[in-house]
Protein backbone atom coordinates (compact mmCIF):
# COMPACT_ATOMS: atom_id res chain seq x y z
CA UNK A 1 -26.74 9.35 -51.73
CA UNK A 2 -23.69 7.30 -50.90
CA UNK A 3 -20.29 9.49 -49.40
CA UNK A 4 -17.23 7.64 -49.61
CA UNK A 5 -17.45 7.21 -46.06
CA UNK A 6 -20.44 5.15 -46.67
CA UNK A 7 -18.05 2.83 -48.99
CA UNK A 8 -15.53 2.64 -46.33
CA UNK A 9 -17.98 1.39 -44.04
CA UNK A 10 -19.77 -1.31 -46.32
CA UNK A 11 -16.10 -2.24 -47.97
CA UNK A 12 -14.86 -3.04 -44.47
CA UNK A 13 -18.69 -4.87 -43.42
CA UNK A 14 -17.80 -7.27 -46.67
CA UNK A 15 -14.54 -7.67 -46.29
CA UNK A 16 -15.24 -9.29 -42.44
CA UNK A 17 -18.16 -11.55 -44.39
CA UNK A 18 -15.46 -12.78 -47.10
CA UNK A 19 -12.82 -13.65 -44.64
CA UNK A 20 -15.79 -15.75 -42.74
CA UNK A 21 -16.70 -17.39 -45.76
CA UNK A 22 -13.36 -17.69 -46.09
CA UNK A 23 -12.97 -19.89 -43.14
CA UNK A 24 -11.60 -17.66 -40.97
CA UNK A 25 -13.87 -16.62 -38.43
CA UNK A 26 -13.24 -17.27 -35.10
CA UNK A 27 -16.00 -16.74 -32.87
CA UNK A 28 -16.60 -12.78 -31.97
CA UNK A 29 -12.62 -12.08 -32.88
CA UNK A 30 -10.86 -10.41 -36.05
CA UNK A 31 -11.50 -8.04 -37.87
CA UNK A 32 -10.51 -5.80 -40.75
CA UNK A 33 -10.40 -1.70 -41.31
CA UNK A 34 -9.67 0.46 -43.93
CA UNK A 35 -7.78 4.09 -43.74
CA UNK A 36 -9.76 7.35 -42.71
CA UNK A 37 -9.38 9.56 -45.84
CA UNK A 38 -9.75 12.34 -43.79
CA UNK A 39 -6.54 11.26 -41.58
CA UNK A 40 -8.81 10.86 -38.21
CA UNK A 41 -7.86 6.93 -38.21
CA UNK A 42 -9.52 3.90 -39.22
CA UNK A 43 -12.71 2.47 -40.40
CA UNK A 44 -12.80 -0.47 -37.82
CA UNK A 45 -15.58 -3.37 -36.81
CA UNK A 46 -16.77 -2.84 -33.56
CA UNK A 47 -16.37 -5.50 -31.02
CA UNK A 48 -18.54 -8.40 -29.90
CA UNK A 49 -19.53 -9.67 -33.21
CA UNK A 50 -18.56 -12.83 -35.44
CA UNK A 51 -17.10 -11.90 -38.98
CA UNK A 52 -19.85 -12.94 -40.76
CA UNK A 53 -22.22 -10.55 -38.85
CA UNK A 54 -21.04 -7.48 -39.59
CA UNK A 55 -22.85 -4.72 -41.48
CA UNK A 56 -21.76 -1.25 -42.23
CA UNK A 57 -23.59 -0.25 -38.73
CA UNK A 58 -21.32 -1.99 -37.25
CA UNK A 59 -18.36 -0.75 -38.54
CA UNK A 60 -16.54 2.52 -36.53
CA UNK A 61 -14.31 5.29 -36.70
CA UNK A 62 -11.48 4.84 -34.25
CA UNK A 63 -9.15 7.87 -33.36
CA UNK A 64 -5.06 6.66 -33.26
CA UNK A 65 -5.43 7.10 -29.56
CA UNK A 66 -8.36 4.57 -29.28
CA UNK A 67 -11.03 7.09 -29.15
CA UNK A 68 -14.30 6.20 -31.18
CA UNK A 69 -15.10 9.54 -32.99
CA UNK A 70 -18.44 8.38 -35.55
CA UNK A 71 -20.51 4.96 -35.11
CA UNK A 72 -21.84 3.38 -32.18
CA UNK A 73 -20.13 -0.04 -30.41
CA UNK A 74 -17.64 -1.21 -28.34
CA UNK A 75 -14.07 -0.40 -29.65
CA UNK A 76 -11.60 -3.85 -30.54
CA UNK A 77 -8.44 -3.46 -27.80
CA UNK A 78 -6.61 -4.19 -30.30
CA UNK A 79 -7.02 -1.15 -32.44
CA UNK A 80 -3.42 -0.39 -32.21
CA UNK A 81 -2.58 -3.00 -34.69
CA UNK A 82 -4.24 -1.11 -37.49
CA UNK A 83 -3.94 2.10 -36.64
CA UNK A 84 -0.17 1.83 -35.77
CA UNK A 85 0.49 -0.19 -39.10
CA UNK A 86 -1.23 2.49 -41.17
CA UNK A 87 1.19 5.33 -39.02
CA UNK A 88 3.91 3.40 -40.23
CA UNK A 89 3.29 2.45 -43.58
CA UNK A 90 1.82 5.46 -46.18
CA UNK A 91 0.86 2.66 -48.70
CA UNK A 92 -1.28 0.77 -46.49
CA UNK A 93 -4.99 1.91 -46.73
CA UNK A 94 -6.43 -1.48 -45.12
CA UNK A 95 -5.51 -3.83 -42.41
CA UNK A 96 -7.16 -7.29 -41.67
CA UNK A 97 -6.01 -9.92 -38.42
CA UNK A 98 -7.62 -12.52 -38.16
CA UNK A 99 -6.50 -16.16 -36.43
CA UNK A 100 -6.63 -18.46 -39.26
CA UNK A 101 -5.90 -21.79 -38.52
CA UNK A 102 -3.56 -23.76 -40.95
CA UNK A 103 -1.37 -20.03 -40.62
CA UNK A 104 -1.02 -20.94 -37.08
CA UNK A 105 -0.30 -23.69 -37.03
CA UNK A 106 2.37 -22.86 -39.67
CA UNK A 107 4.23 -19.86 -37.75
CA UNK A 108 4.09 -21.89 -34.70
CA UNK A 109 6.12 -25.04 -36.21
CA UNK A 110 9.21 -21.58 -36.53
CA UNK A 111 9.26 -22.57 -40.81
CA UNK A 112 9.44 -20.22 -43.19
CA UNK A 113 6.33 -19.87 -46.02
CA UNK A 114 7.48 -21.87 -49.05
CA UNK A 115 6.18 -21.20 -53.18
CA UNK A 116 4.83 -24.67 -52.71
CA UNK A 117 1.81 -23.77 -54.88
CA UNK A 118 1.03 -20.49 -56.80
CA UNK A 119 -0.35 -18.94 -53.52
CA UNK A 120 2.69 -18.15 -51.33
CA UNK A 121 4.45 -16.52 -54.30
CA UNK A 122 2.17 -13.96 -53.54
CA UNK A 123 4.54 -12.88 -50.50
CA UNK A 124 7.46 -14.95 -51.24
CA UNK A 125 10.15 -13.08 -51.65
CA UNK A 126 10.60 -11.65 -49.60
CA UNK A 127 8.87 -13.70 -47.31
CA UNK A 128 6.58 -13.68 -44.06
CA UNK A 129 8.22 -12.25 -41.13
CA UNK A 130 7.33 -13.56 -37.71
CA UNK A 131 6.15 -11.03 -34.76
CA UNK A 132 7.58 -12.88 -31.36
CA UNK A 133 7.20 -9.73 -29.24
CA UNK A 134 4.47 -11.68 -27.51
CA UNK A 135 1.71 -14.33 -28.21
CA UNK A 136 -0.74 -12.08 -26.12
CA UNK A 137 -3.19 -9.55 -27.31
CA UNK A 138 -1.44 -6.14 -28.92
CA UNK A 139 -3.05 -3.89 -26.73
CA UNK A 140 -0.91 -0.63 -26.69
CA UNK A 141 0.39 1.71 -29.16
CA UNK A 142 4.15 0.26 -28.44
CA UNK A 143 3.05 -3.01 -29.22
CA UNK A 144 1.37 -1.88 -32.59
CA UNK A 145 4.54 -0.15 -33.55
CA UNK A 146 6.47 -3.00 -32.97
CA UNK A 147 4.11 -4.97 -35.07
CA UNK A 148 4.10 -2.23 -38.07
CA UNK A 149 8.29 -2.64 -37.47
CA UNK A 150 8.35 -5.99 -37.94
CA UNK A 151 5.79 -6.13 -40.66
CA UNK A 152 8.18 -3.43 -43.12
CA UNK A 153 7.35 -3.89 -46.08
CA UNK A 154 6.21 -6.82 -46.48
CA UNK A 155 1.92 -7.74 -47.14
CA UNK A 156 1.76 -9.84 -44.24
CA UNK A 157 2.88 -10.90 -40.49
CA UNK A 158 2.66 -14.13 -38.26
CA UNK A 159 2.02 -13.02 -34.66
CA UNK A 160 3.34 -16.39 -33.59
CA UNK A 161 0.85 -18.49 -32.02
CA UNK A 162 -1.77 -15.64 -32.09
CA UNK A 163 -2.66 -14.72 -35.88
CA UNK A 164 -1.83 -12.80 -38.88
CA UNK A 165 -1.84 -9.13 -40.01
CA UNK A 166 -2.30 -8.70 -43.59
CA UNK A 167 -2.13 -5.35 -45.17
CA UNK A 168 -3.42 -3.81 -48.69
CA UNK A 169 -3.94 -0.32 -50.52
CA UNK A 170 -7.24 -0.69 -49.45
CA UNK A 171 -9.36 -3.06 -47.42
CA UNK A 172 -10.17 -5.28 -50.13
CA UNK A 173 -6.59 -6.27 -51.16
CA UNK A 174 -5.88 -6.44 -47.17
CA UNK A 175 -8.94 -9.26 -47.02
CA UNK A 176 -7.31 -11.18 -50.59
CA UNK A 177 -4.04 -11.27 -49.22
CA UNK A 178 -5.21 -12.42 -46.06
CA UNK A 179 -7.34 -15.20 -48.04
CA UNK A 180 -4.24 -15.92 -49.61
CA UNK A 181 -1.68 -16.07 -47.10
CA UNK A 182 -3.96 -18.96 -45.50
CA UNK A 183 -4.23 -21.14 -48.57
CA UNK A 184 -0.52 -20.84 -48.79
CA UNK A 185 0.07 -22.13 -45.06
CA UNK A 186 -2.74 -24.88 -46.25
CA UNK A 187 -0.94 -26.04 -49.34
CA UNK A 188 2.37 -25.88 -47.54
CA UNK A 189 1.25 -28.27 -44.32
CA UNK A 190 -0.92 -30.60 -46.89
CA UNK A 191 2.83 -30.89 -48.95
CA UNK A 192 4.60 -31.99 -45.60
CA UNK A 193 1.98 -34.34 -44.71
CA UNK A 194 2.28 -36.23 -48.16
CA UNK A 195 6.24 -37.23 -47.13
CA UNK A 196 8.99 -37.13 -49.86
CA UNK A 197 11.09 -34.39 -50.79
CA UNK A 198 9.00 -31.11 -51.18
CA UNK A 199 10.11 -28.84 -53.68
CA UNK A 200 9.16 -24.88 -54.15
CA UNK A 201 9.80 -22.26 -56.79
CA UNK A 202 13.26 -20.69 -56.72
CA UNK A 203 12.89 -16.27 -56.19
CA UNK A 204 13.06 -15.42 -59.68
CA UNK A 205 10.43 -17.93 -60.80
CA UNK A 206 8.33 -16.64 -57.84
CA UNK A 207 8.37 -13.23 -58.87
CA UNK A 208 7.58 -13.94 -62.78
CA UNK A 209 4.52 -15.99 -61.17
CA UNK A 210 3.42 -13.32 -59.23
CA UNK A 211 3.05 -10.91 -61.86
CA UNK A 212 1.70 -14.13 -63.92
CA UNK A 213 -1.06 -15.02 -61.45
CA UNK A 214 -1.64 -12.17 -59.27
CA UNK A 215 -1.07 -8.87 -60.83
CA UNK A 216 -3.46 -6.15 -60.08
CA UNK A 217 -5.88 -6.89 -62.12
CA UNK A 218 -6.11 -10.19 -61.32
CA UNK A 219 -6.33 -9.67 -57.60
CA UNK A 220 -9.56 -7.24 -57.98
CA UNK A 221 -10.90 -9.95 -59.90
CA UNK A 222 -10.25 -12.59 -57.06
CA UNK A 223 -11.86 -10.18 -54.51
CA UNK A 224 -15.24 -9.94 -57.14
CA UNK A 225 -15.23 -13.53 -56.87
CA UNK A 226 -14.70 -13.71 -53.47
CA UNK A 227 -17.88 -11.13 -52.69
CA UNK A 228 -19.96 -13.01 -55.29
CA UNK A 229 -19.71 -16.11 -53.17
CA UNK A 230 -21.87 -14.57 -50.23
């Protein structure tokens, strides 16, 4: 019979396979977790594997110290990016980074996201802040807070020429607003490539299409699609 740990464990498994299908694998790195209900940390994937491999095995309990209490593997160093996001922000009940590319290479040009397309109004406004701490890996608990700082409120982070961290109530609106975020970097460097004089939705039509085009409902319906497609 299935616990809800069990779901935890196959939610984050398929939300690692989406975001590969998704184009956004990158090798053996990123990965995605999803809030211990219990309070003992987070559901994370375990090291050493692609995206697209992942399973529920291979998905692990890690402690806020970096401890792995259930589930077998070697623990992600950068553990403190989902644990120290979830200290920080009650709401959040999944995490995903991930090193998509077209989102790179956005946050490194130093723009800001624009409402190009329906995608970005998604997170615009108020926007996508940029972590500049460092480019490196976030390896320590300071560097996680300082991630979860810069983050706020917001469902997303660049970590400038290094990734994103996108954040959900659970780990499948984490792994759509990660999808997202990257189709609204795509859209956005496509625009600049076509030359002109882009234009982008002002705040207040952003908001209406956001509750137009990607109201709750909607986004559970985007993440069925997105798991039907593996």
């Amino acid at each position: 019979m299935s616990t809800p740990t069990d779901q935890l464990r196959d939610d984050v498994a398929t939300s690692c396979r989406v975001l590969a299908a998704a184009g956004q694998d990158d090798l053996i790195w990123g990965h995605s977790s999803a809030r211990d209900p219990q309070g003992r940390g987070v559901w994370l994937k375990t090291a050493e594997w692609g995206l697209g491999e992942v399973t529920a095995d291979r998905v692990h309990l890690v402690s806020p110290d970096g401890e792995v209490l259930e589930g077998d593997g070697t623990r992600h160093s950068e553990y403190p990016i989902h644990t120290e996001v979830m200290a920080a922000r009650p709401d959040v009940g999944g995490v995903v980074h991930t090193h998509p590319p077209h989102a790179v290479a956005l946050a490194a040009t130093g723009q800001e996201l624009r409402p190009v397309s329906h995608a970005a109004n998604l997170f615009v406004p108020p926007g996508v802040p940029r972590f500049t701490d460092t480019a490196d890996l976030v390896l320590t608990r300071e560097l996680g807070r300082s991630v979860a700082l810069v983050l706020g409120q917001a469902r997303a982070v660049f970590l400038v020429n290094h990734g994103i961290v996108a954040v959900g109530p659970d780990v499948r609106m984490a792994t759509v607003a990660a999808v997202v975020l990257e189709q609204a970097c795509r859209q956005q460097i496509l625009t600049q490539t076509a030359g002109g004089w882009p234009t982008w939705s002002p705040p207040a039509e952003s908001l209406a299409k956001r509750e137009h085009v990607y109201n709750d409902r909607a986004l559970g319906a985007v993440w069925d699609f997105l798991v039907r497609g593996l």
